[in-house]
PDB file of N, CA and C in Angstrom:
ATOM      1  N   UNK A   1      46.844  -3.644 -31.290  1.00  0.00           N
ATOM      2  CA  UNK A   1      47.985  -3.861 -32.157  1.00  0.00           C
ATOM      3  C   UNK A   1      47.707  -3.348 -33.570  1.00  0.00           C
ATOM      4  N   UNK A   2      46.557  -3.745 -34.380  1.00  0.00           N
ATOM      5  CA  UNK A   2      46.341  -3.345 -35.071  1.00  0.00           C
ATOM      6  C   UNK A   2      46.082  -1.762 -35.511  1.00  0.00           C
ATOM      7  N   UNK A   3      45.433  -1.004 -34.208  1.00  0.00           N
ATOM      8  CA  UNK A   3      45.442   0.624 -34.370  1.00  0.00           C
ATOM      9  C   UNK A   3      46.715   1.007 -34.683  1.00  0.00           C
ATOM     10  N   UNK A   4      47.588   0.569 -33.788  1.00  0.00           N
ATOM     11  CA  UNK A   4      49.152   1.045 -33.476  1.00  0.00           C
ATOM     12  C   UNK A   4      49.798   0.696 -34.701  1.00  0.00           C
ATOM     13  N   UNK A   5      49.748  -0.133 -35.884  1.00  0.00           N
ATOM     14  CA  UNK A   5      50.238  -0.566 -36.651  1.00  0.00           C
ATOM     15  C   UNK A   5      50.686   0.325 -37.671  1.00  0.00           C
ATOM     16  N   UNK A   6      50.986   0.098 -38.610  1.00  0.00           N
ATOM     17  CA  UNK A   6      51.643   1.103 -39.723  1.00  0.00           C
ATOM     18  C   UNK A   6      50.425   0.847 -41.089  1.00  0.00           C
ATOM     19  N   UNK A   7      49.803  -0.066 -41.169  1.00  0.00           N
ATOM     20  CA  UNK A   7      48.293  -0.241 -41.899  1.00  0.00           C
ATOM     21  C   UNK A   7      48.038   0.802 -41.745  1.00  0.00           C
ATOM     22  N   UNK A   8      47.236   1.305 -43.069  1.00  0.00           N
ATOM     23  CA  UNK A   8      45.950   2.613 -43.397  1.00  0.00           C
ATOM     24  C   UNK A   8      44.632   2.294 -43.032  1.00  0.00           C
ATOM     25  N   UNK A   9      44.226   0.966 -43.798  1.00  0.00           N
ATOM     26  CA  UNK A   9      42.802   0.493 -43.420  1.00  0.00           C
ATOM     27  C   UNK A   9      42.154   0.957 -44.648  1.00  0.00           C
ATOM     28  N   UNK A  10      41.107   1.307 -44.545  1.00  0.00           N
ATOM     29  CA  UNK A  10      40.280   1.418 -45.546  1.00  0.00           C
ATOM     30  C   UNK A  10      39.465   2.916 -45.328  1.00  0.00           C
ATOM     31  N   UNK A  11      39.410   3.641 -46.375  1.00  0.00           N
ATOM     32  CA  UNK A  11      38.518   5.036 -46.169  1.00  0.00           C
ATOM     33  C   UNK A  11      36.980   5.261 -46.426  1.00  0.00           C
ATOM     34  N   UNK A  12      36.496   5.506 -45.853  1.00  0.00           N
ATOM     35  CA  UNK A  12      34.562   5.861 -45.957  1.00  0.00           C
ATOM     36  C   UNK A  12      35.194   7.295 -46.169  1.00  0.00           C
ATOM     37  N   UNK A  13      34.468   7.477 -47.764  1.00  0.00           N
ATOM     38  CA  UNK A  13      34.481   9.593 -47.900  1.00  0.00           C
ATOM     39  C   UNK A  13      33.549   9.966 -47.097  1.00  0.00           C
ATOM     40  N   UNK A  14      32.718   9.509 -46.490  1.00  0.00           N
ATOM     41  CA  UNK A  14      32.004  10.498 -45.303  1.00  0.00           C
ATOM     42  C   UNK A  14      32.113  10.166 -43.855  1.00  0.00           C
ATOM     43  N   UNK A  15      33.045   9.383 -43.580  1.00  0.00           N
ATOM     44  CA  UNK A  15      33.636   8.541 -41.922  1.00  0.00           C
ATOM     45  C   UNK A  15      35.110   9.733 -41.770  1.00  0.00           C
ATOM     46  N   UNK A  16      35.487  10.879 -40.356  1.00  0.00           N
ATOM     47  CA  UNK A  16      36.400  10.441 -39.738  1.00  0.00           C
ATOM     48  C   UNK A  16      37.321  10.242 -40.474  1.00  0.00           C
ATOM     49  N   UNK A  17      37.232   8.944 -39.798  1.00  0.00           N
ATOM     50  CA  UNK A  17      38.517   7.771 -39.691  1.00  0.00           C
ATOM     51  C   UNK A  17      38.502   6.661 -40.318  1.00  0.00           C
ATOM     52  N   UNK A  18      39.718   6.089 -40.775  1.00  0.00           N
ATOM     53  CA  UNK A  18      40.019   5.248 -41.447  1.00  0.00           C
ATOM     54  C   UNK A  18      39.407   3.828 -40.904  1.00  0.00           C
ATOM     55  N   UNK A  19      38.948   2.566 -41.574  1.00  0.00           N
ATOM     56  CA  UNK A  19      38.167   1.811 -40.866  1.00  0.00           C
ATOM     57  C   UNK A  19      39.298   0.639 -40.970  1.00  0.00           C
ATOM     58  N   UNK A  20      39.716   0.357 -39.926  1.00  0.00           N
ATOM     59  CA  UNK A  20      40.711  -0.595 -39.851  1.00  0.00           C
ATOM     60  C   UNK A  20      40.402  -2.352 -39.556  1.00  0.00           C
ATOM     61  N   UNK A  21      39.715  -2.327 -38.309  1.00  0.00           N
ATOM     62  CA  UNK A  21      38.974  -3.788 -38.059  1.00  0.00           C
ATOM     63  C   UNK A  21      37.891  -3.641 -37.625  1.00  0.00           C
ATOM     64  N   UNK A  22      36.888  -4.677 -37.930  1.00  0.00           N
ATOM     65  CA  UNK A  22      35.560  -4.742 -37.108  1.00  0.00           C
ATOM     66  C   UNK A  22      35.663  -6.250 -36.231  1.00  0.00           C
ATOM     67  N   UNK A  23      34.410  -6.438 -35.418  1.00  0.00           N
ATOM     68  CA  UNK A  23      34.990  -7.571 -34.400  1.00  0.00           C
ATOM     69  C   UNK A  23      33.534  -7.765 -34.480  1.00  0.00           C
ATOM     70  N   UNK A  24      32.889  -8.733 -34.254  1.00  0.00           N
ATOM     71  CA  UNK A  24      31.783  -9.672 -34.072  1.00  0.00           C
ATOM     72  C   UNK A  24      32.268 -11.123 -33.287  1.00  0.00           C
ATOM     73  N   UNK A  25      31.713 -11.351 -32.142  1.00  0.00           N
ATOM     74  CA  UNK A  25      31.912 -12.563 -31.688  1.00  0.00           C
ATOM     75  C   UNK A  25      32.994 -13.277 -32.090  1.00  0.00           C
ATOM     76  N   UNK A  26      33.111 -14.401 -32.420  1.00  0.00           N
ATOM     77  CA  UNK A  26      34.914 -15.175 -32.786  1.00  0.00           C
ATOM     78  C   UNK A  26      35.359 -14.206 -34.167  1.00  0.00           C
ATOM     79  N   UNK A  27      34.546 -13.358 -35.095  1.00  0.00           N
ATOM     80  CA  UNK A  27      34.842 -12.891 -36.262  1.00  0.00           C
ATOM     81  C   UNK A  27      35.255 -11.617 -36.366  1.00  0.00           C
ATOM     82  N   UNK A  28      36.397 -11.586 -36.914  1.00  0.00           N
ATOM     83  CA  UNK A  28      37.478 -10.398 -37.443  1.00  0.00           C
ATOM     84  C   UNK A  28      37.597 -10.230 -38.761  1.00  0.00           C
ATOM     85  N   UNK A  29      37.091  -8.748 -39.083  1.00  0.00           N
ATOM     86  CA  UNK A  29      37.164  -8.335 -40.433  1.00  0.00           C
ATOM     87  C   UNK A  29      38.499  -7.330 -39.958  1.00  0.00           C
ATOM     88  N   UNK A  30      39.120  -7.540 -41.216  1.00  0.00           N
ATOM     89  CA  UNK A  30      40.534  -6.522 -41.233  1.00  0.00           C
ATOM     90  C   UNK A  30      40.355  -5.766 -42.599  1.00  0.00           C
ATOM     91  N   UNK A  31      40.642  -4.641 -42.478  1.00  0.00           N
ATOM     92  CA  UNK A  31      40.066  -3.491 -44.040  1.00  0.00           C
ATOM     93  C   UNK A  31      41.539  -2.593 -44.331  1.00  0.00           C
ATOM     94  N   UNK A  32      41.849  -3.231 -45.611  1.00  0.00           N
ATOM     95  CA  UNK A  32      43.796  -3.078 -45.680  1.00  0.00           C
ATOM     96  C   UNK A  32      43.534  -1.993 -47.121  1.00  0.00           C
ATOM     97  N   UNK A  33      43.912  -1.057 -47.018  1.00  0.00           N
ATOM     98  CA  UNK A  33      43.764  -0.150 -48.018  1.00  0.00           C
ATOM     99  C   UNK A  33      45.111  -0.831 -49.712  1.00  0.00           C
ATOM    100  N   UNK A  34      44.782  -0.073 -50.551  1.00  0.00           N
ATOM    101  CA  UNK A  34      45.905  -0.642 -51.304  1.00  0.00           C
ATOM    102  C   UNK A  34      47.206  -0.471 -51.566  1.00  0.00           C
ATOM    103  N   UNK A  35      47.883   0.186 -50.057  1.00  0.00           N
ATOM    104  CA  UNK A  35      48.762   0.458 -49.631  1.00  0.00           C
ATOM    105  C   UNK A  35      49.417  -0.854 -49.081  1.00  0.00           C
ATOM    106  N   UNK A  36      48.493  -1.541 -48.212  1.00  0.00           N
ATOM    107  CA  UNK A  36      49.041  -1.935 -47.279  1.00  0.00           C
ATOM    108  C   UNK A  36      49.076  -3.637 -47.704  1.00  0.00           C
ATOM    109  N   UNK A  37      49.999  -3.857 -46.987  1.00  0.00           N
ATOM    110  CA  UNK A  37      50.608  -5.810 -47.466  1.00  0.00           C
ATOM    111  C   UNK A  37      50.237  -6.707 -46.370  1.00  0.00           C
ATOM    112  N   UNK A  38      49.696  -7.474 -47.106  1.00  0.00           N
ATOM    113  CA  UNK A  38      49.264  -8.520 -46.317  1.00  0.00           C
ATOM    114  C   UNK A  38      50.222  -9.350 -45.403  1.00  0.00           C
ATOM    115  N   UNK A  39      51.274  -9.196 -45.681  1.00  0.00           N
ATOM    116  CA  UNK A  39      52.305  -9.929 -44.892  1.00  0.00           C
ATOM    117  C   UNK A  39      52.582  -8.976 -43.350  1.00  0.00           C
ATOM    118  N   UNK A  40      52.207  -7.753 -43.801  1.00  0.00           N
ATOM    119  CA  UNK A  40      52.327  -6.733 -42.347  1.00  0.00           C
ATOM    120  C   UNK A  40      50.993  -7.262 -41.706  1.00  0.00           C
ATOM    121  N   UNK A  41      49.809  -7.503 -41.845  1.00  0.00           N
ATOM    122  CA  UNK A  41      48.861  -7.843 -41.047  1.00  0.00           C
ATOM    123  C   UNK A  41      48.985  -9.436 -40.763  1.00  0.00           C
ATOM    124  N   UNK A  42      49.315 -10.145 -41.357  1.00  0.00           N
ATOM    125  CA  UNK A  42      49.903 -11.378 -41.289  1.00  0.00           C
ATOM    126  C   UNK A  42      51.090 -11.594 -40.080  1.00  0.00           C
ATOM    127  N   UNK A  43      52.060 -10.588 -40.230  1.00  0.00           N
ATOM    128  CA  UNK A  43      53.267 -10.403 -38.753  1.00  0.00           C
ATOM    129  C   UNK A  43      52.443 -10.170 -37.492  1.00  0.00           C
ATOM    130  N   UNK A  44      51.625  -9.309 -37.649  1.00  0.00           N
ATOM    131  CA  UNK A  44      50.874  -8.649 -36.275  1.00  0.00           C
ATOM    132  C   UNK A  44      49.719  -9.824 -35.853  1.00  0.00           C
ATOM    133  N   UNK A  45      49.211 -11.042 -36.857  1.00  0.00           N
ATOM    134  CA  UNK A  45      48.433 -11.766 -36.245  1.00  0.00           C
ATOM    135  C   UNK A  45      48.738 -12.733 -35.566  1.00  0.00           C
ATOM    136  N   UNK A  46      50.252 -12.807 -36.221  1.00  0.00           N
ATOM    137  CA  UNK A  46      51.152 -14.207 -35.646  1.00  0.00           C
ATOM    138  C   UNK A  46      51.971 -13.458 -34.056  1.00  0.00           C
ATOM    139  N   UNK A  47      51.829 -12.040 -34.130  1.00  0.00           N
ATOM    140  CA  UNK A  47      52.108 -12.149 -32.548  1.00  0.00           C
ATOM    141  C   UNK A  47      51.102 -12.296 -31.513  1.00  0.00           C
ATOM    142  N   UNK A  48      50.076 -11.527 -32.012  1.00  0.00           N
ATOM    143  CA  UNK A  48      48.961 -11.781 -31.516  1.00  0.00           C
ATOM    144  C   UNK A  48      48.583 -13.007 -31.109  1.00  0.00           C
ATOM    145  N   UNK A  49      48.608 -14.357 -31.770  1.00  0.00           N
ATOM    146  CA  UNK A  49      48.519 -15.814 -31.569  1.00  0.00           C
ATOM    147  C   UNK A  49      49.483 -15.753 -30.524  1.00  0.00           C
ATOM    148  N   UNK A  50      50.404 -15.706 -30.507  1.00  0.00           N
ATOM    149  CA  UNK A  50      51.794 -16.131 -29.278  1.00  0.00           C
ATOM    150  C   UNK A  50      51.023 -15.400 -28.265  1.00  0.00           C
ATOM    151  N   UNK A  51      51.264 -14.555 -27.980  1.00  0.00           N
ATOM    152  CA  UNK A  51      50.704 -13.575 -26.617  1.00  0.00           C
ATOM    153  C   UNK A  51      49.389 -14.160 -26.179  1.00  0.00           C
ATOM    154  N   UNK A  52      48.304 -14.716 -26.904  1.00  0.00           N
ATOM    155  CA  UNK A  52      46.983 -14.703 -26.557  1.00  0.00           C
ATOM    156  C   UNK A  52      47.068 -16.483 -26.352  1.00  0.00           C
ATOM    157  N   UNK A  53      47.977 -17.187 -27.305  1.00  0.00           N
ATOM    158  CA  UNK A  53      47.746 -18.470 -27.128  1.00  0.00           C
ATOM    159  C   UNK A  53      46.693 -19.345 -28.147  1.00  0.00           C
ATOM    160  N   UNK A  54      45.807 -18.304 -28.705  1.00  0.00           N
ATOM    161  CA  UNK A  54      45.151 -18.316 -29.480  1.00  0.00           C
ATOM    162  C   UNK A  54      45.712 -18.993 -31.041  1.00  0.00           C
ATOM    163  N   UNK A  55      44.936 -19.236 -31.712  1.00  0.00           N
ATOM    164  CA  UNK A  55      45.265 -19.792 -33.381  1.00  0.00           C
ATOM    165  C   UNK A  55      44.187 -18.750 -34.562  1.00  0.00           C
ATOM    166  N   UNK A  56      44.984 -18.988 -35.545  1.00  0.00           N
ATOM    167  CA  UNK A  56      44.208 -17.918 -36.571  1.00  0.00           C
ATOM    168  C   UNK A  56      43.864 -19.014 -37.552  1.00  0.00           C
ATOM    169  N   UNK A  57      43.038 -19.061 -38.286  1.00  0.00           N
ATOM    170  CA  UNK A  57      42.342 -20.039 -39.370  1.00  0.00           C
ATOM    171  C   UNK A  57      42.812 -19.761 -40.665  1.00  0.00           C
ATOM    172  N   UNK A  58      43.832 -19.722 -41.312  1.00  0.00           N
ATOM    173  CA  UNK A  58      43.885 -19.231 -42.902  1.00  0.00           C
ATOM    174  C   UNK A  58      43.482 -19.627 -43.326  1.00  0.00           C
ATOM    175  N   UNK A  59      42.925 -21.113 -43.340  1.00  0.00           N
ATOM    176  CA  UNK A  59      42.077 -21.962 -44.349  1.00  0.00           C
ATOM    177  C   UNK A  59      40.429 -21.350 -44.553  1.00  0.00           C
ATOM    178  N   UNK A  60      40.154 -20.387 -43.040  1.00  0.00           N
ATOM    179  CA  UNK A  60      38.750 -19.120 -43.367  1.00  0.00           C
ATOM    180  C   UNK A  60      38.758 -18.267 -43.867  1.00  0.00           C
ATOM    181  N   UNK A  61      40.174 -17.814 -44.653  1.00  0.00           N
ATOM    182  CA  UNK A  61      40.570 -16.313 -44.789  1.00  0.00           C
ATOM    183  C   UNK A  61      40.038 -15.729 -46.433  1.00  0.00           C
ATOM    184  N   UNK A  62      39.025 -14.814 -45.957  1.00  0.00           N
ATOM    185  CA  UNK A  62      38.762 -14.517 -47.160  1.00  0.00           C
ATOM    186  C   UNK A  62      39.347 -13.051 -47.509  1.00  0.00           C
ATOM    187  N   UNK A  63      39.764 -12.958 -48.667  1.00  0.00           N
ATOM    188  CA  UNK A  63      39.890 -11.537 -48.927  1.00  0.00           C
ATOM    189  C   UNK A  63      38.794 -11.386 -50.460  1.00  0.00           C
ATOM    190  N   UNK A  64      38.283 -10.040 -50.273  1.00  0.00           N
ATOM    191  CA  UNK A  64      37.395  -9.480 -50.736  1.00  0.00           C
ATOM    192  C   UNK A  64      37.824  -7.866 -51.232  1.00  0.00           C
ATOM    193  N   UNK A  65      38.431  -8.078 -52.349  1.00  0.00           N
ATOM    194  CA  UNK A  65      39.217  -6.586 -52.934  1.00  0.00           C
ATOM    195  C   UNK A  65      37.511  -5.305 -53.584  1.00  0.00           C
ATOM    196  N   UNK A  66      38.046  -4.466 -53.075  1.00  0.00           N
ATOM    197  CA  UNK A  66      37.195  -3.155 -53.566  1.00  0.00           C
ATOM    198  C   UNK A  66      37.727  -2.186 -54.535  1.00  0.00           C
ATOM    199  N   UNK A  67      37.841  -1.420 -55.050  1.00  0.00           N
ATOM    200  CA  UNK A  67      37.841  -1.132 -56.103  1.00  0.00           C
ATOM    201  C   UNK A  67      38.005  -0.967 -57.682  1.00  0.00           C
ATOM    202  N   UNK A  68      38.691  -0.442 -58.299  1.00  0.00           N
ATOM    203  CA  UNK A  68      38.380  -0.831 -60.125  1.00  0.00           C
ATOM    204  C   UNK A  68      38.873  -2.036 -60.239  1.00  0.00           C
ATOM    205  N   UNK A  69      37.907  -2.517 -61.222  1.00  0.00           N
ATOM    206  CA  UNK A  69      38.155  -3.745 -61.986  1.00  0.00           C
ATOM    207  C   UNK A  69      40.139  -4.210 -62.197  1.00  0.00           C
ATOM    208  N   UNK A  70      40.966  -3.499 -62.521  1.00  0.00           N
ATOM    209  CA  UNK A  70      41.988  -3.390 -62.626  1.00  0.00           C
ATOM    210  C   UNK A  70      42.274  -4.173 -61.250  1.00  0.00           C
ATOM    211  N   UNK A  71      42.103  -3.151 -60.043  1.00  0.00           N
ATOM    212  CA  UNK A  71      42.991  -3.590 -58.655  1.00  0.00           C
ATOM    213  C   UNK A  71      42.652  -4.675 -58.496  1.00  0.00           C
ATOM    214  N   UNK A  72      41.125  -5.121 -58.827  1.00  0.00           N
ATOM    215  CA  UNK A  72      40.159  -6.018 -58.199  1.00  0.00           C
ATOM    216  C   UNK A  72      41.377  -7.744 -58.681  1.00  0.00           C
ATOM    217  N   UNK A  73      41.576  -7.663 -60.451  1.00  0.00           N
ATOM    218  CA  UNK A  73      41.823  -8.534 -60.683  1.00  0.00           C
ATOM    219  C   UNK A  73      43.321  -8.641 -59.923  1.00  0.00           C
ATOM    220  N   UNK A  74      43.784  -7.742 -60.452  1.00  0.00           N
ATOM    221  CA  UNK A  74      45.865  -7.923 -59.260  1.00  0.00           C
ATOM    222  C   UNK A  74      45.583  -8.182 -57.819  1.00  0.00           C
ATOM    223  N   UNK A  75      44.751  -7.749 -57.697  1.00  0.00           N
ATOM    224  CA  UNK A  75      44.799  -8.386 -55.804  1.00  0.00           C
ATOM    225  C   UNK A  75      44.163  -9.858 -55.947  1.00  0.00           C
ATOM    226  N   UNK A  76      43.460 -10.775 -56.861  1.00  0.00           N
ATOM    227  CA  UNK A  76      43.019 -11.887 -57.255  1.00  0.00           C
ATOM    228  C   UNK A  76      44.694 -12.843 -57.602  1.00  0.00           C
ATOM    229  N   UNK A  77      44.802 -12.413 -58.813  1.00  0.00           N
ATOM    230  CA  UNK A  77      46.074 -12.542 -59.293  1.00  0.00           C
ATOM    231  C   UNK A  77      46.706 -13.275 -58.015  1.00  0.00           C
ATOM    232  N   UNK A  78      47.386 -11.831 -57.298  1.00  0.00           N
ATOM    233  CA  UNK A  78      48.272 -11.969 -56.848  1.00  0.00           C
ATOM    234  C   UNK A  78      48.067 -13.095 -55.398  1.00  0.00           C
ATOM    235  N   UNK A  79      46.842 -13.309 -55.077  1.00  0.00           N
ATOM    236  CA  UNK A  79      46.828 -14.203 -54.074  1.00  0.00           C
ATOM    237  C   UNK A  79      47.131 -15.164 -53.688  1.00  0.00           C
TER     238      UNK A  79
END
């Protein structure tokens, strides 16, 4: 769901491809470029829950902004 999605993800200048999710055992990293809105990965997790039956934790949800000081603080801000 997430490949298929309309998300960018995040860019490595020497990767390919855009790095969208990583998966470790129960743990999901999601990598949202500063394009992309949290409420679109937010829609796709809440279908994901229905279909799978599964539950998502927001109370674990960390976000961790990358670049200039500027974005760093508006994506803080805005949380």
């Amino acid at each position: 769901m997430l490949r298929q999605s309309k998300l960018s993800g995040f860019h490595i200048p020497s990767a390919p491809d855009w790095l969208i999710v990583t998966l470790f055992a129960d743990d999901t990293t999601v990598y949202l470029s500063e394009y992309d809105h949290f409420s679109d990965l937010s829609a796709i997790l809440d279908t994901w829950c229905v279909a799978s039956g599964a539950r998502f934790n927001v109370s674990k949800t960390e976000i961790i902004p990358i670049g200039t000081t500027r974005y760093r603080s508006a994506v803080i801000t805005s949380r």
